[in-house]
C-alpha atoms as a PDB file:
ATOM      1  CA  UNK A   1       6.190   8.570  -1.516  1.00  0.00           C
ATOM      2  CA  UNK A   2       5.307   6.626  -4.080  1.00  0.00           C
ATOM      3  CA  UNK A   3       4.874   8.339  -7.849  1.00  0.00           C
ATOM      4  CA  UNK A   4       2.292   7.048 -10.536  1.00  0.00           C
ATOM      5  CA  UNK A   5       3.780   7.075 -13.951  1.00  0.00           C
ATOM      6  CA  UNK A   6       1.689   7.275 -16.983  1.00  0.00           C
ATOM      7  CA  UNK A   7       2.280   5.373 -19.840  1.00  0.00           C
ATOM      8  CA  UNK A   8      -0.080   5.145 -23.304  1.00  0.00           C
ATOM      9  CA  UNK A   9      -0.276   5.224 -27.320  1.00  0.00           C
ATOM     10  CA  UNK A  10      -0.609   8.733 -28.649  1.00  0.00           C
ATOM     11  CA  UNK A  11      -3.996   7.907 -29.775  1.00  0.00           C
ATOM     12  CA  UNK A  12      -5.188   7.317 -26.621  1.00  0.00           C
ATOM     13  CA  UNK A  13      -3.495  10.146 -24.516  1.00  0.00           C
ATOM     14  CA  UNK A  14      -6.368  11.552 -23.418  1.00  0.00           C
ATOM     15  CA  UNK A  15      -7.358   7.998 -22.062  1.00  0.00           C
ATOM     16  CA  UNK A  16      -4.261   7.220 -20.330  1.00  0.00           C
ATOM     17  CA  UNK A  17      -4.105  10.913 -18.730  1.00  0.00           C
ATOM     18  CA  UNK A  18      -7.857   9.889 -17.290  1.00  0.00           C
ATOM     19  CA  UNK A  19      -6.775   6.227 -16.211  1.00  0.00           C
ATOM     20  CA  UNK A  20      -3.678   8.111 -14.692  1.00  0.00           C
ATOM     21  CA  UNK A  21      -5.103  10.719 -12.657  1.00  0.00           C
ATOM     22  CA  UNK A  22      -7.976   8.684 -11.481  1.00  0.00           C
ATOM     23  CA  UNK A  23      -5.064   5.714 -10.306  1.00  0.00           C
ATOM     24  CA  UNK A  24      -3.112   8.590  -9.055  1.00  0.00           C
ATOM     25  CA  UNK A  25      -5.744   9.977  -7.066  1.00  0.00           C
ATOM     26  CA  UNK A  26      -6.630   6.336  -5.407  1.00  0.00           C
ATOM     27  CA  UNK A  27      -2.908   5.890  -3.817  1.00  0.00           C
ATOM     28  CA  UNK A  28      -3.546   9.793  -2.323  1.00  0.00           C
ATOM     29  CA  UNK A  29      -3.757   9.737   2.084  1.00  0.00           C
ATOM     30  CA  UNK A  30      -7.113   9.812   3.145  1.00  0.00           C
ATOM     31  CA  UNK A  31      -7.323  11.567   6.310  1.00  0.00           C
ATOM     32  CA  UNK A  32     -10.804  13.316   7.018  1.00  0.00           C
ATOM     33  CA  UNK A  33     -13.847  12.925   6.146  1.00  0.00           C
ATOM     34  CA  UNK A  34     -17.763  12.438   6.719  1.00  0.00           C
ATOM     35  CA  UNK A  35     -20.617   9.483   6.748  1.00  0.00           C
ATOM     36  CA  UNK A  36     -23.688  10.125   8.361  1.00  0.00           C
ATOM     37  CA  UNK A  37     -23.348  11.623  11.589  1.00  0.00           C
ATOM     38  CA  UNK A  38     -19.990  11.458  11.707  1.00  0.00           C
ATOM     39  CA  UNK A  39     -17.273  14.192  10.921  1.00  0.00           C
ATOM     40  CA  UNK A  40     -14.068  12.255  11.327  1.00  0.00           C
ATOM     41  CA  UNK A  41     -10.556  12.856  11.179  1.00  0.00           C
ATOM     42  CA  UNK A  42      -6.296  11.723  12.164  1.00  0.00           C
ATOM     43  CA  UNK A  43      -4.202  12.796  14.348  1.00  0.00           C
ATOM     44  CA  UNK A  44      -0.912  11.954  16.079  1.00  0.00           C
ATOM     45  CA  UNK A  45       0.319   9.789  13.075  1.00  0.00           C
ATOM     46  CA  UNK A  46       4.005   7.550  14.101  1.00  0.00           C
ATOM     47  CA  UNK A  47       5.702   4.833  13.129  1.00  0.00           C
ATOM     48  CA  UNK A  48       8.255   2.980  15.025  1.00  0.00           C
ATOM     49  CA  UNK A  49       9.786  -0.295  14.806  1.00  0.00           C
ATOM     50  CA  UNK A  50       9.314  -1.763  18.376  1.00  0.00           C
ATOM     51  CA  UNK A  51      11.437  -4.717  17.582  1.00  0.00           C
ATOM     52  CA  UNK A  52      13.422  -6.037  15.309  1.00  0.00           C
ATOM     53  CA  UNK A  53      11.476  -7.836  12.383  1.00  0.00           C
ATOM     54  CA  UNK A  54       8.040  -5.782  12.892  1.00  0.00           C
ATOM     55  CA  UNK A  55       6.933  -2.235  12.053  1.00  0.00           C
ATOM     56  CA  UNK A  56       4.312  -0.741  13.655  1.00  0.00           C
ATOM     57  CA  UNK A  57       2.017   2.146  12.786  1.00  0.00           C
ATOM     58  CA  UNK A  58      -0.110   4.610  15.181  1.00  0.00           C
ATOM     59  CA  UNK A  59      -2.910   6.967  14.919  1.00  0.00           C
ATOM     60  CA  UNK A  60      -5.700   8.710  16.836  1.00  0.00           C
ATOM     61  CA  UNK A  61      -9.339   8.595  15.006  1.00  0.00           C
ATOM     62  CA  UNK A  62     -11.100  11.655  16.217  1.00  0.00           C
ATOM     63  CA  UNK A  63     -14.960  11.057  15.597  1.00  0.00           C
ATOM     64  CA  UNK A  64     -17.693  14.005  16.197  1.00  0.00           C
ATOM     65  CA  UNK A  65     -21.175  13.994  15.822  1.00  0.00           C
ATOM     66  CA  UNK A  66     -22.546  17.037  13.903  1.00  0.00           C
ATOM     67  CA  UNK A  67     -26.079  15.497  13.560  1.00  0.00           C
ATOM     68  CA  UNK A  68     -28.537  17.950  15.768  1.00  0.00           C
ATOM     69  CA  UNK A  69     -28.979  14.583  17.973  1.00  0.00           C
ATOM     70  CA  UNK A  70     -27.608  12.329  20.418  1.00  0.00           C
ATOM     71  CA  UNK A  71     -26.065   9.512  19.014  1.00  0.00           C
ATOM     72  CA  UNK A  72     -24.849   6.090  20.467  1.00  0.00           C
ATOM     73  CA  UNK A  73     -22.522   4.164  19.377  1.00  0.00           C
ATOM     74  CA  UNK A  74     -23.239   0.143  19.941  1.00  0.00           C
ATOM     75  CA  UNK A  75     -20.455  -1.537  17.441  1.00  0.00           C
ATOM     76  CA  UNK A  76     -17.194  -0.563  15.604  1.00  0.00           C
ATOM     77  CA  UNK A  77     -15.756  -2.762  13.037  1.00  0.00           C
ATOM     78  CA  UNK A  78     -12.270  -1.768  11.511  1.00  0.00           C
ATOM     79  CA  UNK A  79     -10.578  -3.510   8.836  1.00  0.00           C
ATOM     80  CA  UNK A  80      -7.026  -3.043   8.364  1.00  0.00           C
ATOM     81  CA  UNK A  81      -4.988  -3.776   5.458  1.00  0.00           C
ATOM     82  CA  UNK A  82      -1.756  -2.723   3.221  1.00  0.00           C
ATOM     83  CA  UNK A  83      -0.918  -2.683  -0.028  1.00  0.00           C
ATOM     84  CA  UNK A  84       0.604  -6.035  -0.395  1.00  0.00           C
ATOM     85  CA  UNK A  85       0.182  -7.247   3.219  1.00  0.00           C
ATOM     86  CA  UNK A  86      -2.786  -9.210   4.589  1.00  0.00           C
ATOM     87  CA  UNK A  87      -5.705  -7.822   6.376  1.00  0.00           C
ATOM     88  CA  UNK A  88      -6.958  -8.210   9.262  1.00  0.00           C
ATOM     89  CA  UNK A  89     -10.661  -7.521  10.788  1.00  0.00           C
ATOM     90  CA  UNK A  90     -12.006  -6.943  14.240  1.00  0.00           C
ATOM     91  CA  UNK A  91     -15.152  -5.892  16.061  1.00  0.00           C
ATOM     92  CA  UNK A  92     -15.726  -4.621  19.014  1.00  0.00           C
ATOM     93  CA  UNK A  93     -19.321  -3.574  21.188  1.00  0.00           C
ATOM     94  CA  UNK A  94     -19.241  -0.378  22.630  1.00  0.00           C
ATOM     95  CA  UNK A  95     -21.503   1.943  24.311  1.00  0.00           C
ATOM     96  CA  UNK A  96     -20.415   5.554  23.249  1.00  0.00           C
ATOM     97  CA  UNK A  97     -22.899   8.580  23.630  1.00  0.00           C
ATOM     98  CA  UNK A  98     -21.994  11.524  21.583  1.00  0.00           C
ATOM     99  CA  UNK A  99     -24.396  14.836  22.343  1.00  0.00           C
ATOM    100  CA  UNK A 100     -24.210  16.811  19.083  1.00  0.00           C
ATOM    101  CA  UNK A 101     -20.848  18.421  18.813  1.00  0.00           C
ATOM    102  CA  UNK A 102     -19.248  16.567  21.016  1.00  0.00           C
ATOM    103  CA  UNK A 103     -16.353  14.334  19.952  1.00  0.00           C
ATOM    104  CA  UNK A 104     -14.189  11.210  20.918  1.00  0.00           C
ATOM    105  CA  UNK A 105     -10.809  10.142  20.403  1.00  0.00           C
ATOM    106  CA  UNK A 106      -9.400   6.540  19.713  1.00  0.00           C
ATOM    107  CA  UNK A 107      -5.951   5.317  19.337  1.00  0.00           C
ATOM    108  CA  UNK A 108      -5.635   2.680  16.957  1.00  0.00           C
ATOM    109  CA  UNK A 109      -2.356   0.870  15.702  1.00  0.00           C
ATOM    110  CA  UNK A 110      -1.334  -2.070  13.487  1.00  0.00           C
ATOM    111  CA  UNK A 111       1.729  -3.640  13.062  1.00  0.00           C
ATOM    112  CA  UNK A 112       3.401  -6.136  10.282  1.00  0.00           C
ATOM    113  CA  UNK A 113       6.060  -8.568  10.234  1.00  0.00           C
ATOM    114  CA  UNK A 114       9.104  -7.923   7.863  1.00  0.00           C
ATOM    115  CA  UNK A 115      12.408  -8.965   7.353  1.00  0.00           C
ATOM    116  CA  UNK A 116      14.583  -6.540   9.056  1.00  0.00           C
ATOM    117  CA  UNK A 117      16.635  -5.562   5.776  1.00  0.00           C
ATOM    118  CA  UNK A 118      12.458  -4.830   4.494  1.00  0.00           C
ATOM    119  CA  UNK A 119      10.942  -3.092   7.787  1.00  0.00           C
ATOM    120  CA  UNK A 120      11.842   1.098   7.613  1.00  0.00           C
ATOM    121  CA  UNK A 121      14.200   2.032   6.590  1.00  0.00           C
ATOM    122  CA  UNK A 122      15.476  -0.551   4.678  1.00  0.00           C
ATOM    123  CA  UNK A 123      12.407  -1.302   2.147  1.00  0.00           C
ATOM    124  CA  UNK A 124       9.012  -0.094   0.932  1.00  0.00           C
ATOM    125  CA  UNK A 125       7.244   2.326   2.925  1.00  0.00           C
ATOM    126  CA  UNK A 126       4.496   1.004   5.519  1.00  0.00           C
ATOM    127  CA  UNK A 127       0.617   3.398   4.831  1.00  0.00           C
ATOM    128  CA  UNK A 128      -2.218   0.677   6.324  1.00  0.00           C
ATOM    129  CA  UNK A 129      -5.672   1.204   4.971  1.00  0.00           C
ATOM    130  CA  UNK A 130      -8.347   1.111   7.488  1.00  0.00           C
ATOM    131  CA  UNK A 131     -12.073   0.716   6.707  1.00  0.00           C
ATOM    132  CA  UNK A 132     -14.420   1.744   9.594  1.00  0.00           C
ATOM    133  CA  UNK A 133     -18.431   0.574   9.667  1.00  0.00           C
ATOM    134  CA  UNK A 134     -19.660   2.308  13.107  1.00  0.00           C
ATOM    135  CA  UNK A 135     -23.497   1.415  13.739  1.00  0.00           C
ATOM    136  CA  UNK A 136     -26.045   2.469  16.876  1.00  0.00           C
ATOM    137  CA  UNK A 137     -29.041   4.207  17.261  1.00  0.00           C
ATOM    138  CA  UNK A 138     -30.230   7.753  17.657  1.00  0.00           C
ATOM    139  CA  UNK A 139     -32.037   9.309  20.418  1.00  0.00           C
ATOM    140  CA  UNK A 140     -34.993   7.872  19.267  1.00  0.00           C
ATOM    141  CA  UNK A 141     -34.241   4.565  18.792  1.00  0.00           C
ATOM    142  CA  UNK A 142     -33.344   4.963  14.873  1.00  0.00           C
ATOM    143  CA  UNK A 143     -30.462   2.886  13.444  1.00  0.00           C
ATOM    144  CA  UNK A 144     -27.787   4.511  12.599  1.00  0.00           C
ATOM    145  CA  UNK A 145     -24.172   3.825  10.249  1.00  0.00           C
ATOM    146  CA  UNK A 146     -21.120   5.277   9.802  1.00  0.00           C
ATOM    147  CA  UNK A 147     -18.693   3.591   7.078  1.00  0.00           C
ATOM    148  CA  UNK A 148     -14.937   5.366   5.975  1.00  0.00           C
ATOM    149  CA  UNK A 149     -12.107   4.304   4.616  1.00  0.00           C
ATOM    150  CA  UNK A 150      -8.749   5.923   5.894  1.00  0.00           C
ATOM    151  CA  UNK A 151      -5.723   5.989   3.464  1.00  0.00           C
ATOM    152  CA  UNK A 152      -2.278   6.552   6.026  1.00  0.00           C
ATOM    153  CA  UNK A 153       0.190   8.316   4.331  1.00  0.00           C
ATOM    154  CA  UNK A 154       3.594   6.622   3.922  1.00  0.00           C
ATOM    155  CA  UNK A 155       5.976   7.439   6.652  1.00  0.00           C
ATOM    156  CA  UNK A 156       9.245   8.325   5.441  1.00  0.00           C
ATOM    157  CA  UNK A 157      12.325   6.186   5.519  1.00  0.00           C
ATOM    158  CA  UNK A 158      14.705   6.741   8.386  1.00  0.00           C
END
């Protein structure tokens, strides 16, 4: 896990503690949440090296709709990135009908080249960043968005 070290003139203590904590705070897993409709939350969180020169990282986004309507989901976008790394963006059309309270469950994974003596184990920890925009329609006909940003913690090294 990475540690955020803060650094400042006396004078401005109280300045560098703020700057700190607040840069601190921004490296922190982000694992839950809500936007909109949509409670959201991870689950089953692995990484694995599934061959040599690439590390790969799992998840399962668990999305529920606590509106007091039904819901339907017409497009996901995710955008993944890492500190570091490249990003990379995809969407996809979908037709998913949430009553209220129900949920659904994705898997999701992304994977980035290293140098084996860099992938885990042998170099800085892998924690993707994905940003979610989910948009459809309520039952009656309304537009509806969902946008999140998921911080992955850093899996451990070997």
């Amino acid at each position: 896990m990475k540690t955020c070290r803060r650094r400042g003139i006396s004078h401005l203590l109280v300045l560098a503690s703020v700057v700190g904590f607040v840069g601190c705070a921004a490296l922190r897993p982000v694992t839950e949440g809500q936007n909109g409709p949509l409670k959201w939350w991870v689950t089953n969180t692995a990484a694995d090296q599934p061959r040599v020169g690439f590390d790969r990282y799992q998840f399962v986004l668990n999305m529920k709709n606590v509106s007091s309507s039904v819901i339907t989901i017409q497009t996901i976008e995710g955008i993944v990135s890492a500190p570091g790394e490249g990003m990379a963006r995809a969407t996809e059309t979908v037709s998913w009908k949430l009553d209220p309270d129900r949920e659904i469950r994705r898997r999701y994974d992304s994977t980035r080249s290293c140098h084996p003596s860099s992938c885990m184990g042998g170099g800085a920890a892998y924690a993707p960043i994905w940003q979610f925009t989910l948009k459809g329609v309520d039952e009656s006909g309304r537009p509806i968005t969902s946008s999140f940003e998921i911080r992955l913690p850093a899996e451990p090294k070997p």
